[in-house]
Protein backbone atom coordinates (compact mmCIF):
# COMPACT_ATOMS: atom_id res chain seq x y z
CA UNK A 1 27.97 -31.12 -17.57
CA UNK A 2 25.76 -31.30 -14.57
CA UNK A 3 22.76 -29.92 -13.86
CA UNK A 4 24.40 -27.13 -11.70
CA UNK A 5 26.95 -26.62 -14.34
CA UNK A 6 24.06 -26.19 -16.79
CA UNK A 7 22.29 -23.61 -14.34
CA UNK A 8 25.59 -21.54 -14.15
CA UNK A 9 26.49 -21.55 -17.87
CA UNK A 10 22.77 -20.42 -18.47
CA UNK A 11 23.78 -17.79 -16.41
CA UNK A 12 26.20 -16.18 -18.19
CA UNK A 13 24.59 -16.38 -21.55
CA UNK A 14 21.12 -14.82 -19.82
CA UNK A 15 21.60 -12.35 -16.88
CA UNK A 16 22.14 -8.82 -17.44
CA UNK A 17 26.28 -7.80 -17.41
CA UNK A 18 25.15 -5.89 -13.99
CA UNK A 19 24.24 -9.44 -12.37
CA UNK A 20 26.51 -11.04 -9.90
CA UNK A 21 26.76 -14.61 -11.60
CA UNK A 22 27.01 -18.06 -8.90
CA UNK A 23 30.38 -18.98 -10.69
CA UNK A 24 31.76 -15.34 -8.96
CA UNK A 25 31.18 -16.48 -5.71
CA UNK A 26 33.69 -15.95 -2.92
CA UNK A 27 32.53 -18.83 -1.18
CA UNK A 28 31.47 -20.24 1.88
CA UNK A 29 33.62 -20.05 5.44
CA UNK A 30 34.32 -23.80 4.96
CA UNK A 31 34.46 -25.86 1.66
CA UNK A 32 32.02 -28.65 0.75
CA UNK A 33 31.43 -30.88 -2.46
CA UNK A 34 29.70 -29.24 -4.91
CA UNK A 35 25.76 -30.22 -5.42
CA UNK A 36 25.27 -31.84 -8.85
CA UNK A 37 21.61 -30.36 -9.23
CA UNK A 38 21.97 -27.21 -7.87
CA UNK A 39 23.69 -23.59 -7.47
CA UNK A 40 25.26 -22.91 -4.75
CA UNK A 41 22.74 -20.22 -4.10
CA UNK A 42 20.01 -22.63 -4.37
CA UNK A 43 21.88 -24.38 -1.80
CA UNK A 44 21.60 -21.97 0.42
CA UNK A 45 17.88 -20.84 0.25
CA UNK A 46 17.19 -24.72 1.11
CA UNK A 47 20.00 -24.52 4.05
CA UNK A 48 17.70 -21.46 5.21
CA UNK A 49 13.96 -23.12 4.72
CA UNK A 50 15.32 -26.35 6.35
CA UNK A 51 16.64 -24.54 9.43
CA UNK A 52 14.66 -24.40 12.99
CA UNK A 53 15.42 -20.52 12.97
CA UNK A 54 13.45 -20.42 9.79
CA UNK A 55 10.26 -22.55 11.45
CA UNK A 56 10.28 -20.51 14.00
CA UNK A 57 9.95 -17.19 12.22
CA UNK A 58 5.47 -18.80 12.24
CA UNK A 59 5.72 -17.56 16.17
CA UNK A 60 7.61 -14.48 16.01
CA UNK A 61 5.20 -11.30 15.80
CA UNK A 62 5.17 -8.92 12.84
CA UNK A 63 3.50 -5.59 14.38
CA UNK A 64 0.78 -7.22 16.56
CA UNK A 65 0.93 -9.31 19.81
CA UNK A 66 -0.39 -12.42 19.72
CA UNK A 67 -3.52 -11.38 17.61
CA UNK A 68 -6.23 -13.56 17.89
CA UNK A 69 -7.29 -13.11 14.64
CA UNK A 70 -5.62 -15.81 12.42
CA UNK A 71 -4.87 -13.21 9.08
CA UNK A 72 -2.26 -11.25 10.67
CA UNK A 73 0.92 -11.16 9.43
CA UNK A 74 4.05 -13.27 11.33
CA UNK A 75 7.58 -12.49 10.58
CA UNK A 76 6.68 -16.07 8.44
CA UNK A 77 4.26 -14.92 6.14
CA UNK A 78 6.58 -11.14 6.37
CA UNK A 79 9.64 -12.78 5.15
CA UNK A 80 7.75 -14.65 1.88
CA UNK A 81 5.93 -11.65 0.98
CA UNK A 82 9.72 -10.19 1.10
CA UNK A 83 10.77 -13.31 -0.97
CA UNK A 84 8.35 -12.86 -3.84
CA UNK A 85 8.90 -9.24 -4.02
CA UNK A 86 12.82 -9.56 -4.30
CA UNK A 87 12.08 -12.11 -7.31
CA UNK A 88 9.89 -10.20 -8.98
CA UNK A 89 12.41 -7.53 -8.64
CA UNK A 90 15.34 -9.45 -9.83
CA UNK A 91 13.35 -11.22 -12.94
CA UNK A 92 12.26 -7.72 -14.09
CA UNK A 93 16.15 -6.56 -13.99
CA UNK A 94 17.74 -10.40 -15.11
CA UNK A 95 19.54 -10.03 -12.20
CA UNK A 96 20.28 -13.63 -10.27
CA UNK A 97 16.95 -14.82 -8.80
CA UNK A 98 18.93 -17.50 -6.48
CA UNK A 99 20.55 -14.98 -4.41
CA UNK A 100 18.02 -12.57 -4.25
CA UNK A 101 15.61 -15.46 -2.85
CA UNK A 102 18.24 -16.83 -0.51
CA UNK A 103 18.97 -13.40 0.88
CA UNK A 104 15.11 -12.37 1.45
CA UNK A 105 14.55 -15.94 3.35
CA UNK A 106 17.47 -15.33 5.49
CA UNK A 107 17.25 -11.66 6.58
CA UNK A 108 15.10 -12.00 9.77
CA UNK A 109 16.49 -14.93 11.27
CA UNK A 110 17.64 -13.29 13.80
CA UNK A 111 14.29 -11.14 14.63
CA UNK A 112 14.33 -11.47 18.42
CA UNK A 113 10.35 -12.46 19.99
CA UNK A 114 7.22 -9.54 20.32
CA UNK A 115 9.08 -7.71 16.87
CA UNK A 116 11.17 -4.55 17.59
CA UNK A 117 9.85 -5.06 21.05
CA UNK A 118 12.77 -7.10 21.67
CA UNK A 119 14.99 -6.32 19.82
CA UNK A 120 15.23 -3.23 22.08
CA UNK A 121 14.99 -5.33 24.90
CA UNK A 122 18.70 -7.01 24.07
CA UNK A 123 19.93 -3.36 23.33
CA UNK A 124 19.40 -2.38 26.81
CA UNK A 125 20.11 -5.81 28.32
CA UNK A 126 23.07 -6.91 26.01
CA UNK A 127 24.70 -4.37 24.15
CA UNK A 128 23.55 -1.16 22.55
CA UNK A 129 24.74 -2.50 19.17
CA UNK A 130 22.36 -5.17 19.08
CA UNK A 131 20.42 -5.48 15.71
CA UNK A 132 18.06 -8.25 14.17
CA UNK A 133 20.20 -7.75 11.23
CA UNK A 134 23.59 -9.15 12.82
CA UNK A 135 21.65 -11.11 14.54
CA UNK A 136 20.27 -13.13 11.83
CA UNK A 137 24.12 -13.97 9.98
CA UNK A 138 25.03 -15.15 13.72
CA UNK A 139 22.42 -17.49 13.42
CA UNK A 140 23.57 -18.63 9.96
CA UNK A 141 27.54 -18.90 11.18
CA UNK A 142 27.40 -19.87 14.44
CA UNK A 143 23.61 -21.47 16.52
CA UNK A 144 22.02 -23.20 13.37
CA UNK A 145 22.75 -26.83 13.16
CA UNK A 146 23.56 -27.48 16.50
CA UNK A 147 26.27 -24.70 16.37
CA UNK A 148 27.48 -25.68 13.21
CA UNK A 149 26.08 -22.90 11.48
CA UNK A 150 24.94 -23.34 7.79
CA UNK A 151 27.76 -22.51 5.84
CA UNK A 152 26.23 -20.44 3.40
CA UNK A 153 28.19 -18.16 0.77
CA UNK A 154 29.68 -14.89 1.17
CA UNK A 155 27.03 -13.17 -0.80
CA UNK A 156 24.18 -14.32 0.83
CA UNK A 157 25.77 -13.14 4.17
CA UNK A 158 26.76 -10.13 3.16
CA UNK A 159 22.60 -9.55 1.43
CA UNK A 160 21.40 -10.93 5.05
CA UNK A 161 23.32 -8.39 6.88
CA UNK A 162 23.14 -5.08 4.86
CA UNK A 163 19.56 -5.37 4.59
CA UNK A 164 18.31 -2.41 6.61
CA UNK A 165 19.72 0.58 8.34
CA UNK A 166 22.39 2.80 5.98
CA UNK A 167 24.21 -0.79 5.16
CA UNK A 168 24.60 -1.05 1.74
CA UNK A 169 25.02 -4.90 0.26
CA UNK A 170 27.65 -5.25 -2.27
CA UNK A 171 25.77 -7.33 -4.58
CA UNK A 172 23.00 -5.41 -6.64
CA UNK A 173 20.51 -8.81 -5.45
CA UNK A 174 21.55 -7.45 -2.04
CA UNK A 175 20.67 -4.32 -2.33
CA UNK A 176 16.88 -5.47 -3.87
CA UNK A 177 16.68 -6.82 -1.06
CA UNK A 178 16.18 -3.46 1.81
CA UNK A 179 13.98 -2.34 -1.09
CA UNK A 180 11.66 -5.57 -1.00
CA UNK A 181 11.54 -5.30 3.13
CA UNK A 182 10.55 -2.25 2.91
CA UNK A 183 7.48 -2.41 0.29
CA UNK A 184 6.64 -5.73 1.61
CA UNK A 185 6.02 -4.22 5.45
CA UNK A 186 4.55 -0.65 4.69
CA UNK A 187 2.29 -2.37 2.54
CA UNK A 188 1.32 -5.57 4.62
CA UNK A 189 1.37 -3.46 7.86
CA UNK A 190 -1.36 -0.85 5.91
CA UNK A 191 -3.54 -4.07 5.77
CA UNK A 192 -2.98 -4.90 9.26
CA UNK A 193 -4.20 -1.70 11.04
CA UNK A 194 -6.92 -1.42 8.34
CA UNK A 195 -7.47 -4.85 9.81
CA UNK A 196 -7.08 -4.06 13.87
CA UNK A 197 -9.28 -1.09 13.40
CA UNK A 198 -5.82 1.39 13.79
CA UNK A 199 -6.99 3.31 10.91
CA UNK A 200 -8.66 3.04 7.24
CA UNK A 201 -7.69 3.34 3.84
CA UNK A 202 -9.40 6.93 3.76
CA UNK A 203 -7.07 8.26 6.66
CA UNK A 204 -4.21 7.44 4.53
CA UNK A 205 -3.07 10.54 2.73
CA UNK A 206 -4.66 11.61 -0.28
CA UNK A 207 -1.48 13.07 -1.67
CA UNK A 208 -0.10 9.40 -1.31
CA UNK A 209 -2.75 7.63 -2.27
CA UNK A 210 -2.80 9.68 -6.03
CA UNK A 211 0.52 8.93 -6.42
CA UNK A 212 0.71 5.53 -4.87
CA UNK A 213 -2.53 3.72 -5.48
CA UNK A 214 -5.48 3.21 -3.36
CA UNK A 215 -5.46 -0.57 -2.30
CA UNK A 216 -2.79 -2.87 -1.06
CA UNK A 217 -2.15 -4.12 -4.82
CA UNK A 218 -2.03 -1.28 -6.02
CA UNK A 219 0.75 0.56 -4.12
CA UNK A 220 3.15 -2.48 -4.20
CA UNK A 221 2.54 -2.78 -7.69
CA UNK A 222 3.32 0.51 -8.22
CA UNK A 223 6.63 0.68 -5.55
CA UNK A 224 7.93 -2.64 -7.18
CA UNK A 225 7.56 -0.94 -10.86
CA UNK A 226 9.28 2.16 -9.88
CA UNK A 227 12.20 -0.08 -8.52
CA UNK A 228 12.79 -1.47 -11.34
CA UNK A 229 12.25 1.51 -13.69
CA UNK A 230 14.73 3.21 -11.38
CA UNK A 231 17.12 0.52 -11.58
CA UNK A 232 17.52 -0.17 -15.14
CA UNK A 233 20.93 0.07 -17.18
CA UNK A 234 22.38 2.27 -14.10
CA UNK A 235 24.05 -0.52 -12.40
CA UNK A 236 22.52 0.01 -8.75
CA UNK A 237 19.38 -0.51 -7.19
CA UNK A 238 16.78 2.75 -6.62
CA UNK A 239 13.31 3.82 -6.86
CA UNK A 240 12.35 6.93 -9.66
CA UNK A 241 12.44 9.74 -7.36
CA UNK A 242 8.79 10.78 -7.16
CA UNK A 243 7.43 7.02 -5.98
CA UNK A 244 10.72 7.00 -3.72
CA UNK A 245 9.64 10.72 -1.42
CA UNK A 246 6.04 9.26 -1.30
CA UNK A 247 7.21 5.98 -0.14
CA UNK A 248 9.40 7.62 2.61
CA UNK A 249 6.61 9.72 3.41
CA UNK A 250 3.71 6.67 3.37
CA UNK A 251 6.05 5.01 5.85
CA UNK A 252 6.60 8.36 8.10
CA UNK A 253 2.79 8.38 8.08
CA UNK A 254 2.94 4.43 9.72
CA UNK A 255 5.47 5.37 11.96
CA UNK A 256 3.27 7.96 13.43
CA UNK A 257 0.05 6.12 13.37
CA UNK A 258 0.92 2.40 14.20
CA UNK A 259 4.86 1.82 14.50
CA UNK A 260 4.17 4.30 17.90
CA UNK A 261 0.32 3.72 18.29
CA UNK A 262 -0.56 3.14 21.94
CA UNK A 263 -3.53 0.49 20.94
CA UNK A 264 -1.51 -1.38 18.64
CA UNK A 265 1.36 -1.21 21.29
CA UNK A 266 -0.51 -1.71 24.33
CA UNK A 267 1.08 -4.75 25.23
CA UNK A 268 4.66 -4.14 24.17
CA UNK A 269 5.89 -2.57 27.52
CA UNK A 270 4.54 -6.35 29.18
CA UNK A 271 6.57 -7.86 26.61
CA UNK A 272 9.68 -5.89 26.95
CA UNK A 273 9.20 -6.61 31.30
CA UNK A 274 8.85 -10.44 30.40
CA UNK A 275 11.87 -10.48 27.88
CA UNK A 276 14.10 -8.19 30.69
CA UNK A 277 13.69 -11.09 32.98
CA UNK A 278 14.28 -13.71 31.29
CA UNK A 279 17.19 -12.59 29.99
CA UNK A 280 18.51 -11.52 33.87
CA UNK A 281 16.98 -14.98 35.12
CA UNK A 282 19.53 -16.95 32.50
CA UNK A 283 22.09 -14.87 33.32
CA UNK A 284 22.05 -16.02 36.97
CA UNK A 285 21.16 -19.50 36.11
CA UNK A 286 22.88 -20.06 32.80
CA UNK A 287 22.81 -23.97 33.16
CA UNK A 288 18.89 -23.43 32.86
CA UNK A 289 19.28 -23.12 29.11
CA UNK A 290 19.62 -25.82 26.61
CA UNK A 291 23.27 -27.22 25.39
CA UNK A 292 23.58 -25.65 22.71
CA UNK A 293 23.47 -21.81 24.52
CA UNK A 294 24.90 -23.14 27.75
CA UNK A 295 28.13 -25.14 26.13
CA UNK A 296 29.04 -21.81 24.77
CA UNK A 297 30.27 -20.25 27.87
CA UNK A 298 33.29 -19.88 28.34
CA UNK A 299 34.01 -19.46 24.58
CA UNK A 300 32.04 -16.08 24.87
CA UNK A 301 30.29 -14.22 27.68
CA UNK A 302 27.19 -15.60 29.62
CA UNK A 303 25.59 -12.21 28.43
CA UNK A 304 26.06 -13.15 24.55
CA UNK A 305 24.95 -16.87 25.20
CA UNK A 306 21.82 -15.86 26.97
CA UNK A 307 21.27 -13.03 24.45
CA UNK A 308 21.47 -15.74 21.88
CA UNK A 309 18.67 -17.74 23.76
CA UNK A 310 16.55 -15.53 24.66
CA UNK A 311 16.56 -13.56 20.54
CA UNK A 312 15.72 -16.58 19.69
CA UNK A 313 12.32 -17.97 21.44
CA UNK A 314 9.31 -17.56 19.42
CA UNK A 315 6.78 -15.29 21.71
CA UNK A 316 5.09 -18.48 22.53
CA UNK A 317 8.12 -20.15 24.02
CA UNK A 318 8.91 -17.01 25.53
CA UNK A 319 5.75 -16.81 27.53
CA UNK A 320 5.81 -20.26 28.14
CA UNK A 321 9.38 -20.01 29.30
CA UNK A 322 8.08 -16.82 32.15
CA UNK A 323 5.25 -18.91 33.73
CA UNK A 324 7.48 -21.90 34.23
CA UNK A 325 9.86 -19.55 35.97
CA UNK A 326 7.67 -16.94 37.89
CA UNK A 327 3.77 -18.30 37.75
CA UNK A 328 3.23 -20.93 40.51
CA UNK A 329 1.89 -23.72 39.27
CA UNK A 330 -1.47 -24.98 39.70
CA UNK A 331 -2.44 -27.56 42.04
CA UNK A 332 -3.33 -30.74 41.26
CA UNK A 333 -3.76 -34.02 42.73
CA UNK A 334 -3.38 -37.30 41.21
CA UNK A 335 -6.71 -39.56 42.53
CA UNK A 336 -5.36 -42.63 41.11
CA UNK A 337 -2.79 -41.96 43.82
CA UNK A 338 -5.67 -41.59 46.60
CA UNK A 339 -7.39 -44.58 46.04
């Protein structure tokens, strides 16, 4: 037996009935040799860490703009504190680890530059049905690899798609997944504002903070334990009901005090300007953009090609990207050539 064979018979001797086992899969769009060493799950978490869409995800804003200060979370270090949170999930349940991990690596792919920012941007711009979500298994089918796309299975889509909103992922490691987002940002945004001066632990409800826990460690410690104590032997994925209402209400309580604060969102409306034209500049000038975005025309509107583009650009690249277009540059003079 291979190695991957091993991995797959361990499987079925170890996980819990309720796990969706690798040898289930339905698949991937278009069939390659099996990997010797590995699942095909594992396959696709390093498909998704090798990617550029992945990379870029260091330059793509959580909450805050740009922050100076270095400890703020990207939609990087946001997606790996998703990661770990899923596994610890799924380990706790022996439910498959692989897919979980693949899923949580893959589900913000498609996060668009400046966070929700632009996402709302390419709403109003491209279409009103526009989400990061559907975004991010377009990048895995069709840009990545030079629009190759990475081929990865059918469950790992489906957990990358369903992973927010009322979707609902078929797979229970798909469904850990919305939970893991979720705990991961309330928690890791919390430590932001408390950070950025927004608020402090004290303003934080009392009511929540008895039934939740006082410090960052101690609230996801005590969301990811009422996942899985909510989860076990019922064959679907949910929190025990009196963690769930205070999580609901903890992240009602960040909606109103830094999803819509002014300071922390003081720059957005810039940001959504910038990202408007850009995305109206490349319409008018789609041979501007590189190959990959431009070749697509024709195949599908310039509208979707430049909404792919512009989704795409870190908010460094995006900036970058403006000045080129609509700064003048500075002047300079070359006094080699004067001599």
């Amino acid at each position: 037996m291979t190695v991957a064979e091993l991995f797959m018979e361990r499987e079925k001797n170890v996980l819990s009935p309720y796990a969706f086992l690798t040898c289930n899969t339905r698949g991937r769009q278009y069939p390659c040799q099996p990997c010797p060493n590995r699942t095909e799950f594992q396959r696709d978490r390093d498909r998704i860490i090798h990617s550029k869409s992945f990379r870029r995800l260091m330059h793509k804003t959580q909450v805050f703009l740009s922050p100076e200060e270095e400890h703020f979370r990207t939609r990087m270090t946001h997606t790996l504190e998703v990661t770990q949170i899923a596994r610890i999930v799924a380990r706790a349940l022996n439910l498959n680890e692989d897919l979980c991990e693949a899923g949580a690596l893959g589900h913000d792919l498609g996060h668009t530059p400046f966070g929700h920012a632009g996402e709302v941007v390419m709403q109003k711009c491209f279409s009103a049905d526009f989400t990061h979500y559907k975004q991010s298994l377009r990048v895995v089918d069709k840009l990545e690899k030079d629009g190759k796309g990475l081929n990865l299975t059918y469950e790992v889509r489906d957990a990358i798609l369903n992973h927010a909103g009322d979707c609902r992922a078929e797979t229970l490691e798909g469904r850990i997944l919305k939970f893991a987002d979720r705990i991961a940002y309330i928690n890791h945004d919390i430590d932001d504002a408390c950070r950025a001066g927004i608020f402090t632990n004290e303003d934080i409800p009392k009511a929540l903070t008895d039934v939740l826990g006082k410090t960052h460690s101690n609230r996801i410690n005590t969301m990811v334990t009422a996942l899985v104590d909510g989860s076990k032997d019922v064959n679907d994925i949910r929190m025990i009901p009196e963690i769930g209402q205070a999580t609901d209400e903890l992240r009602a309580f960040m909606f109103k005090n830094l999803y819509h604060n002014p300071i922390a969102k003081a720059e957005e409306e810039k940001a959504k300007d910038m990202l408007e034209q850009l995305f109206y500049h490349f319409v008018q000038h789609p041979e501007e953009m590189p190959p990959l975005y431009f070749n697509n025309i024709g195949e599908e509107s310039v509208e979707r090609c430049v909404c792919d583009y512009v989704s795409g650009m870190t908010d460094r690249y995006a900036m970058e990207c403006f000045r080129k277009i609509y700064m003048p540059r500075s002047w300079r003079t070359d006094k080699d050539n004067r001599r």
